[in-house]
C-alpha atoms as a PDB file:
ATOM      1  CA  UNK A   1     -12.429   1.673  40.568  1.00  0.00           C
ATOM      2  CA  UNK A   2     -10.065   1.465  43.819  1.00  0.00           C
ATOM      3  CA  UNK A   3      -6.887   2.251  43.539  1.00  0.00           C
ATOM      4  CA  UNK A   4      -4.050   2.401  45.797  1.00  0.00           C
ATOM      5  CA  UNK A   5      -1.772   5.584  44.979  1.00  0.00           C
ATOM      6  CA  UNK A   6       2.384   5.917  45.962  1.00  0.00           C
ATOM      7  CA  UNK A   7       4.357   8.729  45.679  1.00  0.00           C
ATOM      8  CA  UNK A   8       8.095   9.045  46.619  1.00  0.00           C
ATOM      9  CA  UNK A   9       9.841  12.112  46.086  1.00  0.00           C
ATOM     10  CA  UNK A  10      13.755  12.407  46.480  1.00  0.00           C
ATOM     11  CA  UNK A  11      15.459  15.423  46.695  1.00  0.00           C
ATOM     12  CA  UNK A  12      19.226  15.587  46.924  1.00  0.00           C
ATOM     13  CA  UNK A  13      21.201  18.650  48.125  1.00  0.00           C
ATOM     14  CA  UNK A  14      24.950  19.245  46.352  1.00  0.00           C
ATOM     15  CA  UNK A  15      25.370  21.011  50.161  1.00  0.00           C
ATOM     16  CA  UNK A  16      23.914  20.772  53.251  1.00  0.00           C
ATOM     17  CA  UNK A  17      20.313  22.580  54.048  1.00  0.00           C
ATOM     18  CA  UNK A  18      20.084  24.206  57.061  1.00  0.00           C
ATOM     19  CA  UNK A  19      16.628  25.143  57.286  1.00  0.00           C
ATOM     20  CA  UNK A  20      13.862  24.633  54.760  1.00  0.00           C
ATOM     21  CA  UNK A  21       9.672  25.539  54.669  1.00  0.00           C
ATOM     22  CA  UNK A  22       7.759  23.650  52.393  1.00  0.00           C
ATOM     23  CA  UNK A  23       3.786  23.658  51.244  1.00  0.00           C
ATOM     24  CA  UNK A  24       2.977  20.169  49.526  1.00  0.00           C
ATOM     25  CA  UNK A  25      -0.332  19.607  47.542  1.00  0.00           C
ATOM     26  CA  UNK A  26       0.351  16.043  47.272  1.00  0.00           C
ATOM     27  CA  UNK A  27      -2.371  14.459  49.094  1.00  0.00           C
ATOM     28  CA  UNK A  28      -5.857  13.715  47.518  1.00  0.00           C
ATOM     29  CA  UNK A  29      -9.045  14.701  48.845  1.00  0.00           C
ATOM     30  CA  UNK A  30     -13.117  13.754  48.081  1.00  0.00           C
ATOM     31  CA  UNK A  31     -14.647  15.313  45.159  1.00  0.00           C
ATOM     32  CA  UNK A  32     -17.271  14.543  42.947  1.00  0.00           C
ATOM     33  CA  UNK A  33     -16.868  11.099  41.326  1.00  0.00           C
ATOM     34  CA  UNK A  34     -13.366  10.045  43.817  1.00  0.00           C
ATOM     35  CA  UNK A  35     -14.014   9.395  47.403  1.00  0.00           C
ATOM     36  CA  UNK A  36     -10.776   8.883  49.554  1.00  0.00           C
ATOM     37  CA  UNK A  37     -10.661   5.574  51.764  1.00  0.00           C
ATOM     38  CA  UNK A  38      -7.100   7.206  53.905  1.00  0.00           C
ATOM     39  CA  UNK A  39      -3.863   8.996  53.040  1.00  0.00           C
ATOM     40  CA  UNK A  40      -1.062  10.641  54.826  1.00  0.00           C
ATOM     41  CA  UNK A  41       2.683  11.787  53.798  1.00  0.00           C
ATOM     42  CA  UNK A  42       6.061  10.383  55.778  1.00  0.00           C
ATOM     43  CA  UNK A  43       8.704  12.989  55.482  1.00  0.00           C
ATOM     44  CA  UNK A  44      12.456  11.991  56.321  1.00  0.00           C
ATOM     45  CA  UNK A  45      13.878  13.485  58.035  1.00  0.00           C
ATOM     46  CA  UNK A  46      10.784  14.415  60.529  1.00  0.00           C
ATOM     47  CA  UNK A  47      10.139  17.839  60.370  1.00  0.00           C
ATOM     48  CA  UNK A  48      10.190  19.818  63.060  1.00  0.00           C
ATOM     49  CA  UNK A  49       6.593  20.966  62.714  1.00  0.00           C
ATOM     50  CA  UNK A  50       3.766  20.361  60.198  1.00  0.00           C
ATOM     51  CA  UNK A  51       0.196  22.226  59.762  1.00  0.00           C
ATOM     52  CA  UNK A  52      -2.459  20.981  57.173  1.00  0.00           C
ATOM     53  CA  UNK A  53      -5.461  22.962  55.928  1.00  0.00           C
ATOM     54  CA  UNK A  54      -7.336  23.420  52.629  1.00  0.00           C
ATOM     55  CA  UNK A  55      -7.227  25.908  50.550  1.00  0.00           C
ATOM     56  CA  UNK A  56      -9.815  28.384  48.349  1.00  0.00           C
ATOM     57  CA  UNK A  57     -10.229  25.923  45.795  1.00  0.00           C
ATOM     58  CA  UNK A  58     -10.321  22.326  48.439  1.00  0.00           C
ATOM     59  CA  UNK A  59      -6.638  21.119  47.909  1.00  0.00           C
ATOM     60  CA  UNK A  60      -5.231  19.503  50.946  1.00  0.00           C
ATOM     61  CA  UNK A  61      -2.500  21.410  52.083  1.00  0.00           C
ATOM     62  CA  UNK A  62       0.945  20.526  54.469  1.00  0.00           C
ATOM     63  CA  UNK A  63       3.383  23.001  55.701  1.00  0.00           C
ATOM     64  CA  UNK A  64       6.463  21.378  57.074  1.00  0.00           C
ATOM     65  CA  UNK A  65       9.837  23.141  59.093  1.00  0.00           C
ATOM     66  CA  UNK A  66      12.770  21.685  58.523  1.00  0.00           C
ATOM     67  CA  UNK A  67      14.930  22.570  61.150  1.00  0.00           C
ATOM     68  CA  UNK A  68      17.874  19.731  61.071  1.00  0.00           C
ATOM     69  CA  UNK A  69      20.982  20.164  58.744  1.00  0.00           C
ATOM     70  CA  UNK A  70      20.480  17.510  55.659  1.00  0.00           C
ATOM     71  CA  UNK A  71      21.489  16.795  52.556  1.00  0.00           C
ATOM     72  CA  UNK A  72      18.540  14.516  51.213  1.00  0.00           C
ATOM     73  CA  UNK A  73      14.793  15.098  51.709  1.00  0.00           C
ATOM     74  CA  UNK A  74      12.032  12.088  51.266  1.00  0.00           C
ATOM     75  CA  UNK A  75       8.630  12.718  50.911  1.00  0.00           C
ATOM     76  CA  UNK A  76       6.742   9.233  50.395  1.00  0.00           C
ATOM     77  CA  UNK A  77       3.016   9.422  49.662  1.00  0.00           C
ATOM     78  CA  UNK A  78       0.417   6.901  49.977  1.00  0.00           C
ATOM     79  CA  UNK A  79      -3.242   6.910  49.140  1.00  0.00           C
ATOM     80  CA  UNK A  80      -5.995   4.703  48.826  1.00  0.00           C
ATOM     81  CA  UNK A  81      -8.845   6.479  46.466  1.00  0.00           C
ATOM     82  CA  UNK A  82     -11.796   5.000  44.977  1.00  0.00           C
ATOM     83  CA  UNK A  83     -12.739   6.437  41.701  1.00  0.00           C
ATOM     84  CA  UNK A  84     -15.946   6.199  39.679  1.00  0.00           C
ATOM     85  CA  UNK A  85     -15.673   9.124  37.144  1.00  0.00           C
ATOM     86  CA  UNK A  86     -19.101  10.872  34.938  1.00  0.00           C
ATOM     87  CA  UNK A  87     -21.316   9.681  33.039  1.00  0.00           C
ATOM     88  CA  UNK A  88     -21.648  10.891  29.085  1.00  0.00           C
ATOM     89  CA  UNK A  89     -24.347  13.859  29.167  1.00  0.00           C
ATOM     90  CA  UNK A  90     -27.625  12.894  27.750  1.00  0.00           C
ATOM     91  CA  UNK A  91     -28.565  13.796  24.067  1.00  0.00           C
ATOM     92  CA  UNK A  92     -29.592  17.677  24.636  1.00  0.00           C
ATOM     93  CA  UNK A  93     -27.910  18.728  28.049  1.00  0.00           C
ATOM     94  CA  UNK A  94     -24.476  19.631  26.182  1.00  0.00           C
ATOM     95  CA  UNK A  95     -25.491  23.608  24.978  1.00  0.00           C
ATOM     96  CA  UNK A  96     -23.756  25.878  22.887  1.00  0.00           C
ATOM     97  CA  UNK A  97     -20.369  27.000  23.348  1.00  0.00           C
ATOM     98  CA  UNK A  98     -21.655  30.691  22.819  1.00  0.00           C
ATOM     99  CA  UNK A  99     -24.270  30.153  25.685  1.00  0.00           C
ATOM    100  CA  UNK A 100     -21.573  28.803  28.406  1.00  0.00           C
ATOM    101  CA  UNK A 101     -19.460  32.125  27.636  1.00  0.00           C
ATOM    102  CA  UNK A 102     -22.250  34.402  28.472  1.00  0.00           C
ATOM    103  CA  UNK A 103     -23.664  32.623  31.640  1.00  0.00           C
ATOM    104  CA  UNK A 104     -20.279  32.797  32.994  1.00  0.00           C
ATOM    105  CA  UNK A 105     -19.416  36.172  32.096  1.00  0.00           C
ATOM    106  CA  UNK A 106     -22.956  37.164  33.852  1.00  0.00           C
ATOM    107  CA  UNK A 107     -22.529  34.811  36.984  1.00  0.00           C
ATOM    108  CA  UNK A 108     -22.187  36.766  40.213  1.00  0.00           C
ATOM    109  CA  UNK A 109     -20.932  33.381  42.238  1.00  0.00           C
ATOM    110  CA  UNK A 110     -17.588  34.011  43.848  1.00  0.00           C
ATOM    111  CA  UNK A 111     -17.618  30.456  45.540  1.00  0.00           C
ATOM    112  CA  UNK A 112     -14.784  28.082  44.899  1.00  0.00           C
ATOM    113  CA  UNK A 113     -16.061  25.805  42.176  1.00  0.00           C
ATOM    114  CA  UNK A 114     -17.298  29.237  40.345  1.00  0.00           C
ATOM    115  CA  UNK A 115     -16.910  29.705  36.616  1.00  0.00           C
ATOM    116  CA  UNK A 116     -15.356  33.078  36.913  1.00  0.00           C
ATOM    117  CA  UNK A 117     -11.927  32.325  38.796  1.00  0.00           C
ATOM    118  CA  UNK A 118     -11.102  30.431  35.532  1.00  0.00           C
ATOM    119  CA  UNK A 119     -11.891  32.672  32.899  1.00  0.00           C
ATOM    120  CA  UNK A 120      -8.787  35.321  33.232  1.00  0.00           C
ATOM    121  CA  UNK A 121      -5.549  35.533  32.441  1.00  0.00           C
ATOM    122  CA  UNK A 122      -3.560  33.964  35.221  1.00  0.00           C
ATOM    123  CA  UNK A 123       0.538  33.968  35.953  1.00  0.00           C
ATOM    124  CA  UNK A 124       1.280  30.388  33.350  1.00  0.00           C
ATOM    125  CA  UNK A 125      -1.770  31.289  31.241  1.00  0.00           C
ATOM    126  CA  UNK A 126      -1.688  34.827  29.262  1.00  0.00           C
ATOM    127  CA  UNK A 127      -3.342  35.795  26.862  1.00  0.00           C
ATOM    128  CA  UNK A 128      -2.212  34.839  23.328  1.00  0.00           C
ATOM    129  CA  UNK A 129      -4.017  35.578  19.991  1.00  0.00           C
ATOM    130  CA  UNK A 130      -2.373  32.684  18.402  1.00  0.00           C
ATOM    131  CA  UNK A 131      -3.455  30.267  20.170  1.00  0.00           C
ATOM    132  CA  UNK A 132      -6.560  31.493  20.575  1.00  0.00           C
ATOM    133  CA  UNK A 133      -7.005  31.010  16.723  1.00  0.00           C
ATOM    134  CA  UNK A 134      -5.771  27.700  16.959  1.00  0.00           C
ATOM    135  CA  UNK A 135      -8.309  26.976  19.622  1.00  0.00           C
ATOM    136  CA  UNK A 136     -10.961  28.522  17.632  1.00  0.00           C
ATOM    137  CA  UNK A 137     -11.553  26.209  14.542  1.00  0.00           C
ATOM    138  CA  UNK A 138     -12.829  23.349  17.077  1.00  0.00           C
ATOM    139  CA  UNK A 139     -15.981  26.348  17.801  1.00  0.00           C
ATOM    140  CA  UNK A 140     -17.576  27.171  14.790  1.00  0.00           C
ATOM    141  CA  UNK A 141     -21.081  28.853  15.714  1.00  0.00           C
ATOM    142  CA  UNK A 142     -23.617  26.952  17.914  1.00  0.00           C
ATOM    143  CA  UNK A 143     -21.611  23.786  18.436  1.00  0.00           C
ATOM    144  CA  UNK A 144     -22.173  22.012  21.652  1.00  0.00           C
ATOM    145  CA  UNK A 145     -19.305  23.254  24.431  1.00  0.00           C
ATOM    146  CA  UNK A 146     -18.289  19.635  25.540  1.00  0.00           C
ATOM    147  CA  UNK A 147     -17.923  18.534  22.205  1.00  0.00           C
ATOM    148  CA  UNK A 148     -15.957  21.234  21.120  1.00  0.00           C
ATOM    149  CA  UNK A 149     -13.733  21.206  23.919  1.00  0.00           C
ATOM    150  CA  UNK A 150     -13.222  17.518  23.232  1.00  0.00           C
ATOM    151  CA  UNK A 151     -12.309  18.124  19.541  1.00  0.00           C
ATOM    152  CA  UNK A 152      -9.488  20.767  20.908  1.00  0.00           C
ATOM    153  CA  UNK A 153      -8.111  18.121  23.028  1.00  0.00           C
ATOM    154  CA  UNK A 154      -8.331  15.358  20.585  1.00  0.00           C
ATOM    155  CA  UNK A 155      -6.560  17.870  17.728  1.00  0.00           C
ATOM    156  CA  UNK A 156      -3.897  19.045  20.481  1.00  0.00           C
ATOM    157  CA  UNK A 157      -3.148  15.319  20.817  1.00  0.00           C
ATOM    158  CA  UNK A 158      -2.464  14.995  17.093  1.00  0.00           C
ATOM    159  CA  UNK A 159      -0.785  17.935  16.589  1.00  0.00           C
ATOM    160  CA  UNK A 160       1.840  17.774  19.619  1.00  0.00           C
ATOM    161  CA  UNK A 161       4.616  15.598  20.067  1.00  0.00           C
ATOM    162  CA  UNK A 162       5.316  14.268  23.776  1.00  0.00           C
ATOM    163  CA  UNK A 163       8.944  14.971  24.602  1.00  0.00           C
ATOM    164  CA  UNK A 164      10.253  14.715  28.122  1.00  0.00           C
ATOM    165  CA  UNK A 165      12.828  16.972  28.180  1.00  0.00           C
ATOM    166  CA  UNK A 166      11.822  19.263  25.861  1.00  0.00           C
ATOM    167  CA  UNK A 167      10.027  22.260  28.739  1.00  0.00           C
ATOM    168  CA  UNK A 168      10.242  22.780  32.310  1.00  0.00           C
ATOM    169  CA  UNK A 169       8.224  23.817  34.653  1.00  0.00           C
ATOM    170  CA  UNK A 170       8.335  27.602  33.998  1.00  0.00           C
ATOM    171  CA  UNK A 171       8.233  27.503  30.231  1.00  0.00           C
ATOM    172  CA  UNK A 172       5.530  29.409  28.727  1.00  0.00           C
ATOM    173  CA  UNK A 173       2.564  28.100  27.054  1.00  0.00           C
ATOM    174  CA  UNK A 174       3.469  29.897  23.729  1.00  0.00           C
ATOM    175  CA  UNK A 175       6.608  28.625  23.876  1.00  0.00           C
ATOM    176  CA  UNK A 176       5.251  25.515  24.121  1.00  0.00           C
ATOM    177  CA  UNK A 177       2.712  25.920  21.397  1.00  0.00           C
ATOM    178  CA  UNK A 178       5.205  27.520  19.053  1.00  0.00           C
ATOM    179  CA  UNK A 179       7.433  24.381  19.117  1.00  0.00           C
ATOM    180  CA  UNK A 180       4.284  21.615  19.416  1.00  0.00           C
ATOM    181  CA  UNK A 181       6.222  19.702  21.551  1.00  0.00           C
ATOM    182  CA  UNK A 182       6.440  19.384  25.563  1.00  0.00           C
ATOM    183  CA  UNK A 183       4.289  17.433  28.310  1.00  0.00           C
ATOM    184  CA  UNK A 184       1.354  16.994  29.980  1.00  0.00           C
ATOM    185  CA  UNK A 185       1.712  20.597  32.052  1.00  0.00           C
ATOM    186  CA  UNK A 186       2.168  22.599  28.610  1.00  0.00           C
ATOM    187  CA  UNK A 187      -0.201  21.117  27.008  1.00  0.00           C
ATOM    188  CA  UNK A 188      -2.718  21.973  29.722  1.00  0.00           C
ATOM    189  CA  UNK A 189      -1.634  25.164  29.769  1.00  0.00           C
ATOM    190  CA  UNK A 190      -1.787  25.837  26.204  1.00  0.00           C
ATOM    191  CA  UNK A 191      -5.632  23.931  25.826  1.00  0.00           C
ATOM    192  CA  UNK A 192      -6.476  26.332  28.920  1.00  0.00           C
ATOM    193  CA  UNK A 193      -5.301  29.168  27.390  1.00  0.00           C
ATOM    194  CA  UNK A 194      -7.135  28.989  23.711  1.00  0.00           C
ATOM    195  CA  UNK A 195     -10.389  28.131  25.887  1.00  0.00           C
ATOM    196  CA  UNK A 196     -10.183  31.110  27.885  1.00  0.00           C
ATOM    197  CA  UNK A 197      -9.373  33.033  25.066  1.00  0.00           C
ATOM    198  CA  UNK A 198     -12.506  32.213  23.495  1.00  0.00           C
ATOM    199  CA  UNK A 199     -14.477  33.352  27.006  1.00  0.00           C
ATOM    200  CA  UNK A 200     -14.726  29.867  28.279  1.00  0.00           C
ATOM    201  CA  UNK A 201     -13.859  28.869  31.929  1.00  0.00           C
ATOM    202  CA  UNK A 202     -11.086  26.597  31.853  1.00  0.00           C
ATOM    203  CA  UNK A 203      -9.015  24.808  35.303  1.00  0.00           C
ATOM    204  CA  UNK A 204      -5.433  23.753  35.712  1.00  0.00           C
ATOM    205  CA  UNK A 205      -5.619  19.761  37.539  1.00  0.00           C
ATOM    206  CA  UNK A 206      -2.961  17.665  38.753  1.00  0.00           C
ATOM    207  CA  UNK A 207      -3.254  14.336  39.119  1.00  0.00           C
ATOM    208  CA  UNK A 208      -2.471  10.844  38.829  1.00  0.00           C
ATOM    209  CA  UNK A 209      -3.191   8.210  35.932  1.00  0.00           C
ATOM    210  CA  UNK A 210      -3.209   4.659  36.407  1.00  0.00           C
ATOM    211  CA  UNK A 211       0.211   2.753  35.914  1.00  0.00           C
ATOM    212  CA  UNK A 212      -1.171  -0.545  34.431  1.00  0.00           C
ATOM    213  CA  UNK A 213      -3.950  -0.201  31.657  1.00  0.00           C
ATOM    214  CA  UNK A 214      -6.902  -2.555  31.218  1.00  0.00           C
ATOM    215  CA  UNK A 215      -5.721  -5.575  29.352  1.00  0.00           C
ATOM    216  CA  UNK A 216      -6.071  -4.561  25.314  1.00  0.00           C
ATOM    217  CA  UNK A 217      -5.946  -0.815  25.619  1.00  0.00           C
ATOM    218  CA  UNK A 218      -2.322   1.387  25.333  1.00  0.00           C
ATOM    219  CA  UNK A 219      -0.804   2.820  28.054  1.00  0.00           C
ATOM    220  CA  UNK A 220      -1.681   6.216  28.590  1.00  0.00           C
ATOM    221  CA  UNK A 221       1.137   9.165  28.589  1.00  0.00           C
ATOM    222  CA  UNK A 222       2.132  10.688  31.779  1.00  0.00           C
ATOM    223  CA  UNK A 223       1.481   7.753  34.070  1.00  0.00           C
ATOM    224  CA  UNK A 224       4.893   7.407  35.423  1.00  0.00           C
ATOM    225  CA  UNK A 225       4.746  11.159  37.077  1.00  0.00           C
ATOM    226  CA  UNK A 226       2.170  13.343  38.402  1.00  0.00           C
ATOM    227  CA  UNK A 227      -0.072  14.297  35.193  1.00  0.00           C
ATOM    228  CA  UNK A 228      -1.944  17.041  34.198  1.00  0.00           C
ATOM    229  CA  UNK A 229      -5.412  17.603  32.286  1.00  0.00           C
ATOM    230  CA  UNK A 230      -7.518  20.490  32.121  1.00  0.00           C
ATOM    231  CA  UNK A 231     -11.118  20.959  33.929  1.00  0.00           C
ATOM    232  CA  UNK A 232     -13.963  23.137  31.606  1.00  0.00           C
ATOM    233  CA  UNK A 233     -17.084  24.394  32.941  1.00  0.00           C
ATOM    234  CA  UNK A 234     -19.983  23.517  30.693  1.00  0.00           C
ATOM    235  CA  UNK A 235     -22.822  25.045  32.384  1.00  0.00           C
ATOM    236  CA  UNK A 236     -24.987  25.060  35.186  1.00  0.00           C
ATOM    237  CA  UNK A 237     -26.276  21.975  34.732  1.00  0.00           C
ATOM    238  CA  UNK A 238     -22.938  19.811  33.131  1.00  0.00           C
ATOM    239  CA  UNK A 239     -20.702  22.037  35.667  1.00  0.00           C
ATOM    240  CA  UNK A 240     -16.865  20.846  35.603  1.00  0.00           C
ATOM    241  CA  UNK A 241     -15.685  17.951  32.959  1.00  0.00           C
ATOM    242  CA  UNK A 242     -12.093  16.707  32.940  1.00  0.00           C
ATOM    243  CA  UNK A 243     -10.383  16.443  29.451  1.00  0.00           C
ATOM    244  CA  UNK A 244      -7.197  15.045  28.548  1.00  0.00           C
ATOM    245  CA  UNK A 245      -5.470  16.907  26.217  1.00  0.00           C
ATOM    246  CA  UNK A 246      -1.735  14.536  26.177  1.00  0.00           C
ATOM    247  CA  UNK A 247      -3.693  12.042  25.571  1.00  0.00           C
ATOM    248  CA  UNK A 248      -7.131  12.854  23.972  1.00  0.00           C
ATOM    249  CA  UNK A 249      -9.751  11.760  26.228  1.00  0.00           C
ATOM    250  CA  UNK A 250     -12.642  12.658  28.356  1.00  0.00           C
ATOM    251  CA  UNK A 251     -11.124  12.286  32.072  1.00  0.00           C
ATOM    252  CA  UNK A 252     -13.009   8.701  33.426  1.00  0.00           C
ATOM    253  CA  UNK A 253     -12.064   6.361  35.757  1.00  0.00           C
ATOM    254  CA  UNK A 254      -8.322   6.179  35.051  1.00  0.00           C
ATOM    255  CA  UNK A 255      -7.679   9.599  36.505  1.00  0.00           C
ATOM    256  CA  UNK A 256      -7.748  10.494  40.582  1.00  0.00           C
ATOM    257  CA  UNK A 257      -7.649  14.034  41.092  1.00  0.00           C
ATOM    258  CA  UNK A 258      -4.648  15.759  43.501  1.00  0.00           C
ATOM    259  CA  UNK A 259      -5.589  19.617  43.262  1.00  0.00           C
ATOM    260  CA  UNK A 260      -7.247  22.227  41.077  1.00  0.00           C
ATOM    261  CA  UNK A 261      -6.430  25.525  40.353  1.00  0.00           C
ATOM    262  CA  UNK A 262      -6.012  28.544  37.989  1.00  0.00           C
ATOM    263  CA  UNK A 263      -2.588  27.219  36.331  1.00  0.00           C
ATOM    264  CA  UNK A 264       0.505  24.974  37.994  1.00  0.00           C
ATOM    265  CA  UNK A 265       1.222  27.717  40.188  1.00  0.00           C
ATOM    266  CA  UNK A 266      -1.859  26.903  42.149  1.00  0.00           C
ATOM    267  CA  UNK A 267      -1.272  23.078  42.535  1.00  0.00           C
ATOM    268  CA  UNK A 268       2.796  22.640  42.524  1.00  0.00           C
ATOM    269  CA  UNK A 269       3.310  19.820  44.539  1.00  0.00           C
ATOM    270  CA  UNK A 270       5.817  21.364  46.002  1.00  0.00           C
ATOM    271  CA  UNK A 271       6.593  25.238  47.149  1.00  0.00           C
ATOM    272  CA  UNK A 272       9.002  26.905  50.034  1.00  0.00           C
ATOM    273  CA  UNK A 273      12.064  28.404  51.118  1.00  0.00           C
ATOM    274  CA  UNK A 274      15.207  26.286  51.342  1.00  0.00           C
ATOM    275  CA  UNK A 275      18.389  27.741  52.446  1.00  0.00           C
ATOM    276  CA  UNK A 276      21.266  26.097  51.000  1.00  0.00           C
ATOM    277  CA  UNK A 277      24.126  26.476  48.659  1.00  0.00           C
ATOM    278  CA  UNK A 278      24.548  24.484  45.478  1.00  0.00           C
ATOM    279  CA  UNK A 279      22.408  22.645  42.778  1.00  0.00           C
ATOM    280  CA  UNK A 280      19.540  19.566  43.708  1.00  0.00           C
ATOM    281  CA  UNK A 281      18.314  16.536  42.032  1.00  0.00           C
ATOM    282  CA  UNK A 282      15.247  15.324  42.531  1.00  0.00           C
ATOM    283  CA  UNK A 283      13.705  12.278  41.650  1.00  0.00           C
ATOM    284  CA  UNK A 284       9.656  11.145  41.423  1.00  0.00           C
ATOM    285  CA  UNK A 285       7.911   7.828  41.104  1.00  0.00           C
ATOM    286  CA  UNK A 286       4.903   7.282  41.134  1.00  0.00           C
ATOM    287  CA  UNK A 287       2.785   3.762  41.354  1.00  0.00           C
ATOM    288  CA  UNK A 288      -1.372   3.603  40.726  1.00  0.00           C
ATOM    289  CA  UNK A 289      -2.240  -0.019  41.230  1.00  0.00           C
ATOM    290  CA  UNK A 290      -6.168  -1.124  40.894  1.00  0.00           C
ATOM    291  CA  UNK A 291      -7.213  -3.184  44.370  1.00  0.00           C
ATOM    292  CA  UNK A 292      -8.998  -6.224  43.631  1.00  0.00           C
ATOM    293  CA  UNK A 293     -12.475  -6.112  44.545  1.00  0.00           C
END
């Protein structure tokens, strides 16, 4: 599927900034299963210098100076990504939970798309017994890791309410848990956390979901803003599968893929310094529109 991806964000400053550094992980790159055809960021006003790299895990990168008194900031995305998603693993390929845990508890790789970077506690994820034991009924002994990570996503679906409004960015995934209510980041955060506390690799993605669904299915939660799903390792030979906790799904061809990382922390879309006086408003919109073949 080809999609083409916009992303305007507005912030508006109660005073004037005088100088501002940002670090935005808002542009896509290629991974397995999403190949980008171009994408760049316009930021108004023009900064007075921009670097990009890529990081440890492959997220595109921009650092921008801000040098110019102002009291509004635009930063307008636009992508054009073609998507094809994974295919279902064939009958026997999908191996015990129990198995997963201990090759990636034994696995010496320190590369990027490693098991072990997602296995510990990280600053959004602690540990937490309770939701650990929530996590734990989907993994009774020698079930089949994808399909018990599926089942946690598909019960954390049920048992959560979607309420806008109801978390921030900083609130903690117990908090989150404790109330069964927030969006797409806590629930990430919480399915993370129970996997992890069962010894299974777990990453934070962000992401986009497509605006429009196919004609006769509902319209998924979370595509008005950047979403969120989590990434589980299933072994060596499965490696990384997307699931969608808000919404109870296997990631496919509806998702494209922004950055991945430990928690939020490692993929906020946007970080920095901004020295001003006063409170900000900022508002997102986001657009994922198929392209006709």
């Amino acid at each position: 599927m080809l999609y083409d991806v916009r992303q305007v964000t507005d912030y508006r400053y109660a005073r004037s900034v005088v100088f501002a550094q940002h670090v935005l992980r808002i542009l896509p790159v290629d991974r397995p299963g999403q190949r980008v055809v171009g994408c760049d960021v316009t930021i108004s006003p023009a900064p007075a210098k921009r670097r990009d790299d890529i990081d440890f895990f492959g997220n595109r990168r921009v650092f921008l100076d801000l040098d110019r008194p102002h009291r509004e900031l635009i930063i307008d995305m636009r992508a054009r990504v073609q998507v094809t998603g994974q295919g279902r693993p064939l009958p026997g390929m999908d191996p015990p939970w129990e198995r997963v845990r201990e090759t990636a508890f034994a696995s010496a790789d320190l590369s990027a798309t490693s098991p072990v970077h997602a296995l510990f506690p990280s600053t959004y994820v602690p540990r937490d017994p309770a939701i650990r034991a929530y996590a734990s009924a989907s993994f009774p002994p020698g079930r089949p890791i994808l399909e018990a990570a599926f089942d946690l996503a598909k019960r954390i679906q049920a048992d959560f309410t979607y309420a806008p409004g109801a978390t921030d960015a900083s609130t903690p995934a117990a908090k989150a848990f404790a109330m069964r209510k927030g969006v797409c980041q806590d629930f990430t955060h919480v399915m993370i956390s129970g996997l992890r506390g069962l010894g299974l690799p777990a990453a934070y993605v962000s992401g986009f979901l497509r605006t429009i669904p196919p004609k006769g299915q509902p319209r998924l939660e979370g595509a008005d803003a950047t979403h969120a799903w989590v990434s589980v390792w299933c072994g060596a030979e499965l490696g990384w599968w997307g699931l969608d906790p808000t919404n109870g799904l296997i990631v496919g061809e509806d998702h494209i893929v922004l950055a991945i990382g430990r928690d939020f922390v490692d993929v906020a879309p946007n970080g920095g310094v901004v020295i001003a006086a006063g409170e900000q408003e900022i508002g997102v919109a986001v657009d994922v529109v198929p392209v006709a073949a």
